[in-house]
Protein backbone atom coordinates (compact mmCIF):
# COMPACT_ATOMS: atom_id res chain seq x y z
CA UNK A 1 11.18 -12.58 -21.15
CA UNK A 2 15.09 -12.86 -21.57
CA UNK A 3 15.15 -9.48 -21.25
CA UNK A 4 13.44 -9.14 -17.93
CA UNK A 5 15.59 -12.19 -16.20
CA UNK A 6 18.27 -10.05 -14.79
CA UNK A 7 15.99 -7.46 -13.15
CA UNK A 8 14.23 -10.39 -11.39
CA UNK A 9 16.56 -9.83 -8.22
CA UNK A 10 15.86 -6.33 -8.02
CA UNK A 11 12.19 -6.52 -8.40
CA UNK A 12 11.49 -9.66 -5.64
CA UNK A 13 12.31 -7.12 -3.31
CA UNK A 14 10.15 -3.94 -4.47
CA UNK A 15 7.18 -6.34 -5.09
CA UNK A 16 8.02 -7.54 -1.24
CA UNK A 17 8.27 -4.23 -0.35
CA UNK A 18 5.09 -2.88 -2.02
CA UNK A 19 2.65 -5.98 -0.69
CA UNK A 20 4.32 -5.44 2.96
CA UNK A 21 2.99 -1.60 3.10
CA UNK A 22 -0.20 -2.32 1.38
CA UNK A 23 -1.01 -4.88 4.01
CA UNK A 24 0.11 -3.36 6.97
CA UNK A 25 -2.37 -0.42 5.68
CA UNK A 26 -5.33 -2.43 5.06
CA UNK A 27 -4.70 -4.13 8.46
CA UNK A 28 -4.81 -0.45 10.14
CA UNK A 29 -7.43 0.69 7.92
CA UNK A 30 -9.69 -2.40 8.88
CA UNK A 31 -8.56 -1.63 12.95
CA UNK A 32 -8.81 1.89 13.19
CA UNK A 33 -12.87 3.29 13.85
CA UNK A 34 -12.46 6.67 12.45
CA UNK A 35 -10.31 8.05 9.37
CA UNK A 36 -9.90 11.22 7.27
CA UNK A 37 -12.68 10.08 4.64
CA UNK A 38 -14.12 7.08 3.66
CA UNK A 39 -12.92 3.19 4.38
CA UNK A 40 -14.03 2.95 1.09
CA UNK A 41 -12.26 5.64 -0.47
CA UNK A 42 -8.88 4.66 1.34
CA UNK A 43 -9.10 0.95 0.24
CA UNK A 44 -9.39 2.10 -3.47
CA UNK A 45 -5.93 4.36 -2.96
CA UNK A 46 -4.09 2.40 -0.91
CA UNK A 47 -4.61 -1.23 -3.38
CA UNK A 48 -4.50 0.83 -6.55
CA UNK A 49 -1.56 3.29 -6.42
CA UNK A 50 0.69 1.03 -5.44
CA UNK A 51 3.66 2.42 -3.21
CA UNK A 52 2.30 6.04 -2.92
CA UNK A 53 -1.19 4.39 -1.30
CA UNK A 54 -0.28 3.12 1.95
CA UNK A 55 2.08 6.25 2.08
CA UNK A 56 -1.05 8.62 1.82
CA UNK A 57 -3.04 6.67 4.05
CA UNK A 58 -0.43 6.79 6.85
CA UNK A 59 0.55 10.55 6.34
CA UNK A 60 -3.20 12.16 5.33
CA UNK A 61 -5.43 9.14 6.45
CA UNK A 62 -5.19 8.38 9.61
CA UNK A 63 -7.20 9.95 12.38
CA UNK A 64 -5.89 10.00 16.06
């Protein structure tokens, strides 16, 4: 745990960084009616790969 002390200030804000994205995705996911595949399928991607999720579902996901 020592070890990991010093990297705490430059973690804080990737961790702040990651939940921000993942939330504003879920929030469009949940408002938008019609997507490129599955809710389902874009829930699972954008909670489990982390910063590359909510990336995918705003570039590939989204369906104007």
């Amino acid at each position: 745990m020592d070890k990991l002390r010093p990297l705490i200030p430059y973690l804080i804000p990737i961790v702040l960084l990651q939940l921000t994205l993942m939330f504003f995705a879920l929030r469009d996911l949940i408002r938008r009616e019609r997507t490129n595949g599955p809710k389902a399928m874009w829930v699972v991607v954008i909670v489990f790969l982390q910063f590359l999720g909510p990336i995918l579902y705003f570039v590939l996901g989204r369906k104007d």
